[in-house]
Protein backbone atom coordinates (compact mmCIF):
# COMPACT_ATOMS: atom_id res chain seq x y z
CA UNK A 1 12.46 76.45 3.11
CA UNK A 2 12.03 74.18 -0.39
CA UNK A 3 12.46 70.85 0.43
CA UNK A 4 11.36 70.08 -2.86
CA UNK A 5 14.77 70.11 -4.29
CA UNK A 6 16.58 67.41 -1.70
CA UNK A 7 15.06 64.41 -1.93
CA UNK A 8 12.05 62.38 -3.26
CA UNK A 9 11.23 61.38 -0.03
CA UNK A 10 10.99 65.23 0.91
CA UNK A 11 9.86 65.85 -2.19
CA UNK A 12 6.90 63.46 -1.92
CA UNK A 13 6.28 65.11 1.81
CA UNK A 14 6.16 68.65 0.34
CA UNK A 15 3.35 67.47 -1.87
CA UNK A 16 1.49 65.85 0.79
CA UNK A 17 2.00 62.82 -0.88
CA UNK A 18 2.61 60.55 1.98
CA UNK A 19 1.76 57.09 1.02
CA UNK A 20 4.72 57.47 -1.24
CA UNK A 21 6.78 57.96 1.79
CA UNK A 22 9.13 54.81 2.26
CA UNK A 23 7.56 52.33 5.36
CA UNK A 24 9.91 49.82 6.84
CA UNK A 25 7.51 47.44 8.05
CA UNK A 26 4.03 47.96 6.74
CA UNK A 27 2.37 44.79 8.21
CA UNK A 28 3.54 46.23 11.79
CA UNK A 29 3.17 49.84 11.42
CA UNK A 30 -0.04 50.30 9.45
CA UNK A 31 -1.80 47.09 11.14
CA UNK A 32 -5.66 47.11 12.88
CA UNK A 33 -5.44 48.00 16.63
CA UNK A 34 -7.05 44.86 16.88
CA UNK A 35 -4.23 43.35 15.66
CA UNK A 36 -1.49 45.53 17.28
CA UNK A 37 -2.75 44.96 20.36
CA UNK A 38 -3.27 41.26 20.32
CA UNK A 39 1.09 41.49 19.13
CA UNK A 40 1.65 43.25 22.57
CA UNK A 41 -0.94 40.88 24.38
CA UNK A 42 1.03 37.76 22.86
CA UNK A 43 4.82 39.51 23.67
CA UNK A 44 4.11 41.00 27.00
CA UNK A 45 3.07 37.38 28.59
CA UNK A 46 6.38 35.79 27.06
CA UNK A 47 8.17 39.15 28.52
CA UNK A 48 6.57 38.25 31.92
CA UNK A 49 7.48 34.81 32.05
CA UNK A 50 11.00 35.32 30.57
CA UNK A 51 11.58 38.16 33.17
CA UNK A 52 10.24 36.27 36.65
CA UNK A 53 12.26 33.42 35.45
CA UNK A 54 15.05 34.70 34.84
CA UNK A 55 15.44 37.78 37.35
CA UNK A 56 15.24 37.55 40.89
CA UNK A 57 14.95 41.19 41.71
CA UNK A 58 11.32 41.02 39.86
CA UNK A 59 10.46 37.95 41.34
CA UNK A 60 11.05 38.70 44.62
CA UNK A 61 8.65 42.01 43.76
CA UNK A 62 5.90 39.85 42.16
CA UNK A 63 5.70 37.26 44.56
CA UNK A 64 5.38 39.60 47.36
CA UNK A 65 2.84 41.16 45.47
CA UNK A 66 0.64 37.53 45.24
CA UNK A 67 1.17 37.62 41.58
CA UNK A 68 2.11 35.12 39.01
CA UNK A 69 3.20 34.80 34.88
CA UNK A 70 -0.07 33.26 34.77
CA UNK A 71 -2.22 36.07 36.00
CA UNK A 72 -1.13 38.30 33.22
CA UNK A 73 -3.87 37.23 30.38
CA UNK A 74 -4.88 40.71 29.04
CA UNK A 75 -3.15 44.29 28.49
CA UNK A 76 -4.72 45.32 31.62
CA UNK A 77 -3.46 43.29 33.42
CA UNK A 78 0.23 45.07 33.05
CA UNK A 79 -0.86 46.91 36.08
CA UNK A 80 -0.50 43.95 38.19
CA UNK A 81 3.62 44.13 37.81
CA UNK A 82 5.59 46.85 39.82
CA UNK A 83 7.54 49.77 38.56
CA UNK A 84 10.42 49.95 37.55
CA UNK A 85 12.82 53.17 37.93
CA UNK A 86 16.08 54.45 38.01
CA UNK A 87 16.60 53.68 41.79
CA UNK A 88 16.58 50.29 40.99
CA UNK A 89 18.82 50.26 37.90
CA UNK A 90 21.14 51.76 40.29
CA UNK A 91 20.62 49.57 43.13
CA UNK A 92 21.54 46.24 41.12
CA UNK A 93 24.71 47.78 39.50
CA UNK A 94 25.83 46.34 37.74
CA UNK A 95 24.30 42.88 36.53
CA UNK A 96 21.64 42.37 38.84
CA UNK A 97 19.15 42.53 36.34
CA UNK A 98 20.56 40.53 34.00
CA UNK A 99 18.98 37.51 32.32
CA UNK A 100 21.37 36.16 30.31
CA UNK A 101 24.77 34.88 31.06
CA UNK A 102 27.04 37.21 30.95
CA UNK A 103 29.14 35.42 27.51
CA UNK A 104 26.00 36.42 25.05
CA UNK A 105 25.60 39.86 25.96
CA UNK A 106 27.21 40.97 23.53
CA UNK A 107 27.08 45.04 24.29
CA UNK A 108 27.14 46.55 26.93
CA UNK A 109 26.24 50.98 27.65
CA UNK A 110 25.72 52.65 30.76
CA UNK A 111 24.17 56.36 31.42
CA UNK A 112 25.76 58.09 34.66
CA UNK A 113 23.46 59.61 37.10
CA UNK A 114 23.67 62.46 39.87
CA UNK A 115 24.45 60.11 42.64
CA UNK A 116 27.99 58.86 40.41
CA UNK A 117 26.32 55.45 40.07
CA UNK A 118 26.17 54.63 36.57
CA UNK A 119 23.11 52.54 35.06
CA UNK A 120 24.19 49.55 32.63
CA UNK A 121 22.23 48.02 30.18
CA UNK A 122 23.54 44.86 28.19
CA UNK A 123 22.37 44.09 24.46
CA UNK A 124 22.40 39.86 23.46
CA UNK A 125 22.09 39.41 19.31
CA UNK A 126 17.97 39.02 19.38
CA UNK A 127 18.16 42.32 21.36
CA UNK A 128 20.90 44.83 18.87
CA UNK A 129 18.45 42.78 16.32
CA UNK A 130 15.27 44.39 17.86
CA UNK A 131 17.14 47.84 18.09
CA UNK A 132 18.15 47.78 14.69
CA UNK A 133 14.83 47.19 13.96
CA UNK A 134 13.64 50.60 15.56
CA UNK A 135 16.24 52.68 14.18
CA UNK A 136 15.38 51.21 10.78
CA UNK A 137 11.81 52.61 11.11
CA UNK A 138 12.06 55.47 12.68
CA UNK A 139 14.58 57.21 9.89
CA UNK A 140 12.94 56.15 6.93
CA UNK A 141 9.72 57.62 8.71
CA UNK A 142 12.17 60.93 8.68
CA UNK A 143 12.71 60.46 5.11
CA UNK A 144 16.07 58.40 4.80
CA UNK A 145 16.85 56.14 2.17
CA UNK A 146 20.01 53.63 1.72
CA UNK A 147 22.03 55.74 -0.70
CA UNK A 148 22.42 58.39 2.62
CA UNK A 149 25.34 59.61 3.77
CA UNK A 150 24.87 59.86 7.35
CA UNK A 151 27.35 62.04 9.49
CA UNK A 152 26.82 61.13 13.17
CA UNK A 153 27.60 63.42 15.49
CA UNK A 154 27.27 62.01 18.87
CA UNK A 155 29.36 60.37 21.18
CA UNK A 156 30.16 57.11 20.45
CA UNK A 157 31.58 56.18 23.95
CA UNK A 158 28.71 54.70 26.66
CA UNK A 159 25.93 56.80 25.50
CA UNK A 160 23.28 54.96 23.84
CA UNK A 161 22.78 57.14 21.05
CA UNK A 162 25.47 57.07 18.84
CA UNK A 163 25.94 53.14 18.50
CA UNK A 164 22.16 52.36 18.05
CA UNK A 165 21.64 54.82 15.34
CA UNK A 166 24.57 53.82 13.96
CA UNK A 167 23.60 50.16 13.58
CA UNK A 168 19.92 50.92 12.18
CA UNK A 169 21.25 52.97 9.95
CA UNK A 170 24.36 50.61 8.80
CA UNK A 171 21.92 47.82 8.26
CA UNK A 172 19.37 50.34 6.22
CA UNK A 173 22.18 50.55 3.69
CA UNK A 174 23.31 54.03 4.52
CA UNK A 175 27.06 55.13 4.47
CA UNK A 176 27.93 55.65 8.08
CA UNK A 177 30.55 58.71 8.69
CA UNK A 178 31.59 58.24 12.67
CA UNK A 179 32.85 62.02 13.06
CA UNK A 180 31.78 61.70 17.06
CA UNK A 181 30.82 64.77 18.70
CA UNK A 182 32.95 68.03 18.82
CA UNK A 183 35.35 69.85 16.93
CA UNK A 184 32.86 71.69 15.22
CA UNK A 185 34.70 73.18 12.10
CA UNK A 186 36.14 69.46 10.68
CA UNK A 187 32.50 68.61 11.07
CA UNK A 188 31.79 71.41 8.71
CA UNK A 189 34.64 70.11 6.77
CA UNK A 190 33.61 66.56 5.98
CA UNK A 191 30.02 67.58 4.91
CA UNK A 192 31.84 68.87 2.51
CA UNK A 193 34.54 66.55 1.88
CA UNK A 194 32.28 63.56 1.92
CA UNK A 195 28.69 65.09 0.62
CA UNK A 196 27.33 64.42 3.72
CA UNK A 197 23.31 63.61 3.49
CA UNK A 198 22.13 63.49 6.98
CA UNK A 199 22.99 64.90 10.55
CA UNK A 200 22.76 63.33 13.82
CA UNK A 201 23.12 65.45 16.72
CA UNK A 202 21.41 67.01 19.09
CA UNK A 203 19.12 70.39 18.12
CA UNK A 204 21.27 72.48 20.32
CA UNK A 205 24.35 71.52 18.66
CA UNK A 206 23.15 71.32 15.29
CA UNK A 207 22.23 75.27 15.54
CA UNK A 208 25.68 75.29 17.15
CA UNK A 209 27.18 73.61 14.10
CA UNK A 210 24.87 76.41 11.53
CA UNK A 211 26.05 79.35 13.43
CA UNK A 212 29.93 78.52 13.44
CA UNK A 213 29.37 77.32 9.48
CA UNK A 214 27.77 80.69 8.92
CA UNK A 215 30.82 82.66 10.52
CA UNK A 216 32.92 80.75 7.87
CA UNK A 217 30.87 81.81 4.93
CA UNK A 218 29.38 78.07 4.90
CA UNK A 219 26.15 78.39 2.36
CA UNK A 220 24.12 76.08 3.70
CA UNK A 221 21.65 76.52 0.94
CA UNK A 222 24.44 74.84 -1.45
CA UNK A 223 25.48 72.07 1.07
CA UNK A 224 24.38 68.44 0.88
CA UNK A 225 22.79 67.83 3.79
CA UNK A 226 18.87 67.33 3.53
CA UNK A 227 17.71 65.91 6.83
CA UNK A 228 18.60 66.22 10.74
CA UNK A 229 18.14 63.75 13.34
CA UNK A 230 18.17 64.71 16.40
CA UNK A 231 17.46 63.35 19.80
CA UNK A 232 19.11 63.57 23.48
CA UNK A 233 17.19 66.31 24.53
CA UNK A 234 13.81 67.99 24.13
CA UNK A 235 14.00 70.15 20.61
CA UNK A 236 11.23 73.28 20.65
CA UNK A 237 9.05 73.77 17.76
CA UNK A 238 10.81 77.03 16.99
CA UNK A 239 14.15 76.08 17.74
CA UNK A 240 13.39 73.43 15.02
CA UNK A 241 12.03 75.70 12.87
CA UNK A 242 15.39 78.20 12.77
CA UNK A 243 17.67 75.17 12.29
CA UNK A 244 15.25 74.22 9.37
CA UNK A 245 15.28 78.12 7.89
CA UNK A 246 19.25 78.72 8.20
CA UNK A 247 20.77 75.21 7.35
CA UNK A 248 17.82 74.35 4.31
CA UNK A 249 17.11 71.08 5.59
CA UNK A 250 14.37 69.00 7.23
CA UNK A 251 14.57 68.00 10.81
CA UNK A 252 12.84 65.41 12.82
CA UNK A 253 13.21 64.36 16.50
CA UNK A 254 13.53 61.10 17.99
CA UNK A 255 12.69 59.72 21.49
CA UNK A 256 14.49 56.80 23.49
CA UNK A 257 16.24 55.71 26.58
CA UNK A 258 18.85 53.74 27.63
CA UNK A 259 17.01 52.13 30.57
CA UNK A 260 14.33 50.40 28.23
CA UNK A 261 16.88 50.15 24.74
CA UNK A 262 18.20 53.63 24.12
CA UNK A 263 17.00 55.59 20.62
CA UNK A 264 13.80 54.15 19.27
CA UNK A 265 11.20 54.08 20.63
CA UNK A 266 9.19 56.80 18.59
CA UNK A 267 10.37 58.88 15.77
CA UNK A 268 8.62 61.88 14.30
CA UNK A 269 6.92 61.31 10.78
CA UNK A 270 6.93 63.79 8.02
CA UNK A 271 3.01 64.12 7.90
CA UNK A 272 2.95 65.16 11.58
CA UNK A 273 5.35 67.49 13.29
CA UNK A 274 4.54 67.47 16.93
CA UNK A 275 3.96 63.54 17.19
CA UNK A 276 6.30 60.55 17.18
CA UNK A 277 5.10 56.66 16.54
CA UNK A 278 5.64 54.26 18.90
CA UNK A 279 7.44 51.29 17.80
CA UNK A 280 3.73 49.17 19.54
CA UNK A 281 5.00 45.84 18.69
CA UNK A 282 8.44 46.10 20.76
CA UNK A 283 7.65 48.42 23.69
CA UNK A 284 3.81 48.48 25.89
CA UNK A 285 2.97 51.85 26.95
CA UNK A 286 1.02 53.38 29.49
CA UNK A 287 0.01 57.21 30.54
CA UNK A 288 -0.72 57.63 34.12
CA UNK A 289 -1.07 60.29 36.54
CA UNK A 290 2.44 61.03 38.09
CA UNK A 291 0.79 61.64 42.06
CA UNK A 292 -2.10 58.74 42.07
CA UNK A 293 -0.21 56.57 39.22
CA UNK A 294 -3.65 55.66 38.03
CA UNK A 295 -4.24 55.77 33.89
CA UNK A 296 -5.19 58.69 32.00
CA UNK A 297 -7.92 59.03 29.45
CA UNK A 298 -6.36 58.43 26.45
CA UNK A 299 -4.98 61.80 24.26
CA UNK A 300 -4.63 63.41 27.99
CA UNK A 301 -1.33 64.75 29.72
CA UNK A 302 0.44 62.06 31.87
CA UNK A 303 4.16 60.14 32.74
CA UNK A 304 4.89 57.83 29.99
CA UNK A 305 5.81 54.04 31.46
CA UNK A 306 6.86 51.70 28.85
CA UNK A 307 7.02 48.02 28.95
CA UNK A 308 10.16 46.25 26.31
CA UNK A 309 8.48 43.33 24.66
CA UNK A 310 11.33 41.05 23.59
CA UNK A 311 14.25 42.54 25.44
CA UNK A 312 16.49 39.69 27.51
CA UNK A 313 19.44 40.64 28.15
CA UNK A 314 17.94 43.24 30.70
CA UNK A 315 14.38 43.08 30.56
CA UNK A 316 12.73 46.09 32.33
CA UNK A 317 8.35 45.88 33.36
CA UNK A 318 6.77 49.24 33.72
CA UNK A 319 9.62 52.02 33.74
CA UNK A 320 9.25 55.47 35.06
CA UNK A 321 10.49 57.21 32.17
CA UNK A 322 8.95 60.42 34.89
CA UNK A 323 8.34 62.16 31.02
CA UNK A 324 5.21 63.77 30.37
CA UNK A 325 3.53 63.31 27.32
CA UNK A 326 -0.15 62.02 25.68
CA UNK A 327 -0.78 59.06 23.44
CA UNK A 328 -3.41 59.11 20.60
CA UNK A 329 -4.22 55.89 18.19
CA UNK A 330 -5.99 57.41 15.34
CA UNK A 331 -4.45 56.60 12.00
CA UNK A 332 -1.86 59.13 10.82
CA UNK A 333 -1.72 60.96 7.35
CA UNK A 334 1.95 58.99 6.57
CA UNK A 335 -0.66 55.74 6.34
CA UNK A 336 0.80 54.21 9.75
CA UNK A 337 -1.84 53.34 12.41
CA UNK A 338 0.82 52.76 15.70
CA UNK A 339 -0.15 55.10 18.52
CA UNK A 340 1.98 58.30 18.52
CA UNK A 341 3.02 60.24 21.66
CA UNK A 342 3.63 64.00 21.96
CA UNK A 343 7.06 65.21 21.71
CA UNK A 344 8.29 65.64 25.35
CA UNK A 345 8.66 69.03 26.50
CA UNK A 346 8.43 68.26 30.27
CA UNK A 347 9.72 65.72 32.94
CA UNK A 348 7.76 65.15 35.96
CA UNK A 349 11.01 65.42 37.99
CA UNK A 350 12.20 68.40 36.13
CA UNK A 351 9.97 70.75 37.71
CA UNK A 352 11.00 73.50 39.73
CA UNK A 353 9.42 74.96 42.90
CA UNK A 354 10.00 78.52 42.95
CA UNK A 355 7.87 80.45 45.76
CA UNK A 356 5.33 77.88 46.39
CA UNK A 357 4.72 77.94 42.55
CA UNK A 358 5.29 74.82 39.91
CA UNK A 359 7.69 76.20 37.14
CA UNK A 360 8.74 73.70 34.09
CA UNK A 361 11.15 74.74 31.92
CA UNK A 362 9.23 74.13 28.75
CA UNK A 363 7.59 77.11 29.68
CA UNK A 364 10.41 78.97 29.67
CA UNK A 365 11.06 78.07 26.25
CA UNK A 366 7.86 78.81 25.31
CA UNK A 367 7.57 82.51 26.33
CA UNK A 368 11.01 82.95 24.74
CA UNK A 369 10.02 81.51 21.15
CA UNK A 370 7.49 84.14 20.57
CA UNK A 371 9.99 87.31 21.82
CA UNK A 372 11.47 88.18 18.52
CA UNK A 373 15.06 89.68 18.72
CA UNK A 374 16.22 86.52 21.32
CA UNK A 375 18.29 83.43 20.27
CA UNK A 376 16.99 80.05 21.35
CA UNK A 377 19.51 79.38 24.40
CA UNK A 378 18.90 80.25 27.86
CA UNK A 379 19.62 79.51 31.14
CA UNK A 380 17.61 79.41 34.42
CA UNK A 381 19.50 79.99 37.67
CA UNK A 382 17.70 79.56 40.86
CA UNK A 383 19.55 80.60 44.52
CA UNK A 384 18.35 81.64 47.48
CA UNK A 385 21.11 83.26 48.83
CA UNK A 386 18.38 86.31 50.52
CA UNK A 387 16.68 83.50 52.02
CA UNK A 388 13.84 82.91 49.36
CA UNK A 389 13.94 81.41 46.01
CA UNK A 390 15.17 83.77 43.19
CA UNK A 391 15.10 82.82 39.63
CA UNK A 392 17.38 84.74 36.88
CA UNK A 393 16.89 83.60 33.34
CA UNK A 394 19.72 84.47 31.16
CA UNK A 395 18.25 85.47 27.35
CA UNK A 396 20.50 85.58 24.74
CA UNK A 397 20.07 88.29 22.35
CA UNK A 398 20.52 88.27 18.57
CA UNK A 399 22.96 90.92 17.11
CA UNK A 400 19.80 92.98 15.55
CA UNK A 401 18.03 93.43 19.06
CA UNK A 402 21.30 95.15 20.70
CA UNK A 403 21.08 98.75 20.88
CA UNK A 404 23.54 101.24 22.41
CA UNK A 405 20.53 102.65 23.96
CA UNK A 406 20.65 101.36 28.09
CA UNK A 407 16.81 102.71 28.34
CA UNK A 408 15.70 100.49 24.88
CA UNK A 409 17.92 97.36 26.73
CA UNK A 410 16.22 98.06 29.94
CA UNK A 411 12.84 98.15 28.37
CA UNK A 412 13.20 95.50 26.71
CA UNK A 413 14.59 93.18 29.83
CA UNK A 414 11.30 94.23 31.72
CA UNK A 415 9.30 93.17 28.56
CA UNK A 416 10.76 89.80 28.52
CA UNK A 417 10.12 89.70 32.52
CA UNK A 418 6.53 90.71 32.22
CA UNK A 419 6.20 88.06 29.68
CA UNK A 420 7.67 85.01 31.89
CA UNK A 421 5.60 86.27 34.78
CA UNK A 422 2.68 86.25 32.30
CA UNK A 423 2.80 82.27 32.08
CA UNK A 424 4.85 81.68 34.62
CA UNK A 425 2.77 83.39 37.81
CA UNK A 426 6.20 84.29 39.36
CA UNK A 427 8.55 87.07 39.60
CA UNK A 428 12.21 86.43 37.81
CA UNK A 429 14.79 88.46 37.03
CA UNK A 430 15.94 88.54 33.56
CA UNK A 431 19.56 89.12 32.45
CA UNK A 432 20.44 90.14 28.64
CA UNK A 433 23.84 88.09 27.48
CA UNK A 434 25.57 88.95 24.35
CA UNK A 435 24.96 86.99 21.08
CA UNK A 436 27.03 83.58 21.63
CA UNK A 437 26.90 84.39 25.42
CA UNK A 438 25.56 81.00 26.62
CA UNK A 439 27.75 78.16 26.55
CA UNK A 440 27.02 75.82 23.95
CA UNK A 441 27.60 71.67 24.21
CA UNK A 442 28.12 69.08 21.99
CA UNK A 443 25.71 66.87 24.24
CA UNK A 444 22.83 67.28 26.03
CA UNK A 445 22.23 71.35 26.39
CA UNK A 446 21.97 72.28 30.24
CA UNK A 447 19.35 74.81 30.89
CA UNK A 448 19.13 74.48 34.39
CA UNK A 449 21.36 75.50 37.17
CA UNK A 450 19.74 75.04 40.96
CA UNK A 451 22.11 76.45 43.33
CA UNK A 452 19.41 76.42 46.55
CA UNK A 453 21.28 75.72 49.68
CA UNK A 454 18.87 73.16 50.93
């Protein structure tokens, strides 16, 4: 793809000229370690103190724990607080860990869960301040400017997502387009209409958006559009890639959740393609092992737990996001020096037991990106109606790898079986499905469907 044509910002990026690449906040992003972490030092103690004093739940925790605001004097010592996790979002629904009266917050956005207990978060002006803030640096780091036209395509009802983007990228200076998610074809519509400059979506649906344009003789080549943004759920490098090749523009992810803020946290670069920066100065993080909860050598595999440094309408200490990731703090090529954290591919509570045998999903993914002839949605489907765990992944096929052939189809299902059980070190069935055979969504894609009696 030539990027060179859409942008400065790109074009800079295609020349590897990345310390021409717009930073938001240079004395934050591209500061010492020393003095990044002496920021987080400073922030997490006023966190502490703000959050025993103001929230019973975590003083309850801490005092039964023997510790105090005061014992907190180094970054260490963040492993003297107790988790946090969704259990306990859901166990003070609604305001029970509020901080703030309930007249200054001044949002409020919830994320339902599988037991139908929804968990709220609440936003006072310091806090949609500090959000902003992310957003801000986290799209110019993805090559947005203020002239942008920015076509958001998420939901703009208690989902996270669409409001905080929308506000960082209001207060950048870019046009904001609320299309809200669906109705695909108007959405192809008003990037033409309005010259749309940027998409926000999810991956899934922005492929979902290139393949219906394509069907209407769309050329995406022509179009306006220059960047994605996506976020909501994990995008694969090759799935990336394709919407890259077909719709001529550059994508980056971004990572967030609504139990610490919502979107940004970290944001992808344009000098490093697998890695996002952590916004250091408003969120601690930590990589431990997910069984023993102890920390991980640094750059090694582990379940992200962050820390919000500043947040008070809700302030949350040590959060199970239960993602898996690593954290480096070498300097990157774009000139900023805040730690960056793989891309999540894998959720510690994601993982599926199949036989005695630890399957992720990512994997799945993985063996499927390097099958030419297959489309990048799937579906895994585990039963055990015979009375053991069976696992049928459903592969859909792009119109060149059909043949009328049932012995070519056949071989070709067994390759793609041999290949999971390659990586995967269990037997699963695959089934073929027609091009445009697995559902698509405007949200979060689905890949997953346990049906195990248990």
């Amino acid at each position: 793809m030539d990027i060179t044509k859409k942008g400065a910002a790109l074009k800079a990026a295609a020349a590897g000229r990345f310390d021409e690449l717009p930073i938001h906040n240079p004395s934050i992003e591209c500061a010492s370690r020393e003095r990044i972490r002496a920021i987080q030092l400073a922030r997490l103690i006023d966190q502490v103190e703000w959050t025993y004093g103001h929230v019973s739940w975590y003083r309850e925790r801490m005092d039964e724990m023997g510790v105090k605001p005061s014992d907190i004097k180094t970054l260490d010592d963040v492993r003297k607080l107790p988790f946090t996790d969704k259990a306990v979002l859901r166990d003070t629904f609604p305001y029970g860990l509020f901080a703030v009266p309930l007249d200054e917050v001044v949002e409020l956005h919830a994320s339902s869960g599988t037991t139908g207990k929804p968990i709220v978060v609440g936003y006072n002006k310091e806090d949609m301040d500090l959000w902003a803030d992310c957003i801000m640096r986290l799209v110019q780091m993805a090559g947005v400017v203020p002239s942008d036209r920015v076509q958001m395509a998420f939901g703009y009802g208690m989902f996270t997502g669409g409001f905080g983007l929308h506000y960082g990228l209001q207060r950048l200076g870019c046009m904001m387009i609320p299309a809200g998610s669906g109705n695909t074809e108007r959405q192809i519509q008003m990037i033409q209409d309005y010259g749309s400059t940027v998409f926000v979506s999810t991956p899934s649906y922005a492929l979902h958006v290139c393949e219906v344009g394509e069907k209407m003789g769309f050329d995406w080549e022509k179009s306006t559009l220059r960047v994605g943004l996506f976020g909501g759920e994990p995008c694969t490098p090759a799935l990336k890639a394709e919407i890259e090749r077909r719709m001529h523009i550059v994508c980056t992810d971004n990572y967030g959740l609504t139990e610490v803020m919502g979107p940004g946290v970290s944001g992808e670069c344009l000098a490093e393609r697998d890695m996002q920066h952590i916004a250091e100065d408003h969120f601690l993080w930590e990589v431990v092992d997910p069984e023993t909860d102890e920390p991980v050598a640094e750059g090694e595999m582990g379940e992200l737990i962050l820390t919000p440094l500043g947040k008070h309408a809700i302030p949350v200490l040590r959060y199970r996001t239960h993602d898996l990731t690593r954290v480096v703090t070498e300097p990157c090529a774009c000139g900023r020096t805040t730690a960056r954290m793989q891309k999540v591919r894998s959720r510690s509570d994601d993982m599926l037991i199949i036989r005695g045998t630890n399957v992720f999903p990512s994997q799945v993914e993985d063996v499927l990106s390097g099958i030419a002839g297959v489309t990048p949605h799937y579906r895994i489907v585990v039963d055990n109606e015979t009375g053991l765990d069976r696992m049928t992944v459903h592969v859909e096929l792009r119109p060149e790898a059909f043949s009328d052939s049932f012995e070519e189809m056949d071989a070709f299902r067994r390759h793609i079986e041999e290949k999971l059980k390659g990586v995967l070190l269990v037997g699963s069935k695959v089934k073929l499905v027609e091009p445009g055979g697995i559902e698509r969504s405007v949200g979060k894609m689905k890949h997953v469907e346990d049906r195990r009696v248990k």
